[in-house]
Protein backbone atom coordinates (compact mmCIF):
# COMPACT_ATOMS: atom_id res chain seq x y z
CA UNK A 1 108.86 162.08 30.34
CA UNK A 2 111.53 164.89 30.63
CA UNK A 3 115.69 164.08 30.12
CA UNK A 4 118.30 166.12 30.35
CA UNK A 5 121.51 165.41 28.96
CA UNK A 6 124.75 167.18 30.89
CA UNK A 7 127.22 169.23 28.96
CA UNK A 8 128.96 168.14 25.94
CA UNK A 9 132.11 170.21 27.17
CA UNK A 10 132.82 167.76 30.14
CA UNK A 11 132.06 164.21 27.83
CA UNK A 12 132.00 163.73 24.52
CA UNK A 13 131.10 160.86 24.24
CA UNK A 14 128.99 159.45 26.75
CA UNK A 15 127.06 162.54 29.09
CA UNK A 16 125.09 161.73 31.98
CA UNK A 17 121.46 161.81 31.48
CA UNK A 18 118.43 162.15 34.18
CA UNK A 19 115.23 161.30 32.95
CA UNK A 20 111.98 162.33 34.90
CA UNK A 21 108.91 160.94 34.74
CA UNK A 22 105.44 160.98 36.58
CA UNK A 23 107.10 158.06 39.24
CA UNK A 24 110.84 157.72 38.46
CA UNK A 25 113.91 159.41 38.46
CA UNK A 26 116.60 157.94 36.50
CA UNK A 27 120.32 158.91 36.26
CA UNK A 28 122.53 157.25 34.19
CA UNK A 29 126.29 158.06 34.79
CA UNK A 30 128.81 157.26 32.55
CA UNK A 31 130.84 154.39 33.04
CA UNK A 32 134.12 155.23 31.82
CA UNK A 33 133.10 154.75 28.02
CA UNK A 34 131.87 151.20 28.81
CA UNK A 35 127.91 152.47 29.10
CA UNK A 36 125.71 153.57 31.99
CA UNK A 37 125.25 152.99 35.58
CA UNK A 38 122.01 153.81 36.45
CA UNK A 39 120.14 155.02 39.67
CA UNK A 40 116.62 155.19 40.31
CA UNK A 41 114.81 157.29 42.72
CA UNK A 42 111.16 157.03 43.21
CA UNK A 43 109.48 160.62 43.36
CA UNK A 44 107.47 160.04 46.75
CA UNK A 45 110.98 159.60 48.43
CA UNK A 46 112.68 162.94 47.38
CA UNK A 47 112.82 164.83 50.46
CA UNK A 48 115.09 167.67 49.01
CA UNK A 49 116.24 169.48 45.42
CA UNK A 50 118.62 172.08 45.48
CA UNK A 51 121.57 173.45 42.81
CA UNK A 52 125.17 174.10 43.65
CA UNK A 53 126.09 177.13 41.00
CA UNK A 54 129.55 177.26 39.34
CA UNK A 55 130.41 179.84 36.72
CA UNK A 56 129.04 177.84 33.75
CA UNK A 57 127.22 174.68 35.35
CA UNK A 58 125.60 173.74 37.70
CA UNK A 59 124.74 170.54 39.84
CA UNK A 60 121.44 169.00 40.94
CA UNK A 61 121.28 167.40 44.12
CA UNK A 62 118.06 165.32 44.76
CA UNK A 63 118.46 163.93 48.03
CA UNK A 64 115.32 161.27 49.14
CA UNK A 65 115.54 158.82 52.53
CA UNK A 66 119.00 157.65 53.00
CA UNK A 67 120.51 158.74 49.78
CA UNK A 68 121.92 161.69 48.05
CA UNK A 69 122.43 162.05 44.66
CA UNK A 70 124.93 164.69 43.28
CA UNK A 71 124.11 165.53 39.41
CA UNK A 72 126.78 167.65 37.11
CA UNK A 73 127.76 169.51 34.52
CA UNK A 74 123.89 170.77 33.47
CA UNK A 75 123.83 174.11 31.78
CA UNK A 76 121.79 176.62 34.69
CA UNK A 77 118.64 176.92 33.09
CA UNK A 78 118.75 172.99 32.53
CA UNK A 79 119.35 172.94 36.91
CA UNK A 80 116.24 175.45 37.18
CA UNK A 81 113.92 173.30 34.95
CA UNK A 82 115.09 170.21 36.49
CA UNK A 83 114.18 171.38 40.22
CA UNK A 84 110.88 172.65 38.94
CA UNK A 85 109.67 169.90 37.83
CA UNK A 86 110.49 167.77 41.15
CA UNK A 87 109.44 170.87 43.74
């Protein structure tokens, strides 16, 4: 299993995580400092991974059938491993 924790800079507290594994994705988002929410997306539905660039960060977004998920604040290389491991 691979996770990746989103930048420190944007939380303190409580980052989002996605965790990959051989069947699963799994965000968690941060519920306003109360814990996660989390989101599951099976591998054999992801249709599409792509990253939308800003100057330090970027966002993964893993869209399967009927959903799209929009993930932040991940330092670049952190985006570029991600979408390797689900292309």
């Amino acid at each position: 299993m691979h996770t990746f924790t989103a930048s420190r800079w944007l939380d303190i507290a409580f980052p989002d995580r996605l965790e990959i594994n051989a069947n699963n994705v799994v965000y968690y988002k941060n519920n306003v400092g109360v814990g996660y929410e989390s989101t599951v997306v099976e591998r054999p539905n992801i249709t599409k991974v792509h990253i939308r660039t800003g100057v330090f960060f970027a966002n993964v977004v893993i869209e399967s059938y009927g959903e799209r998920l929009v993930v932040g604040a991940f330092w670049k290389r952190d985006a570029k491993a991600i979408v390797k491991l689900l292309t």
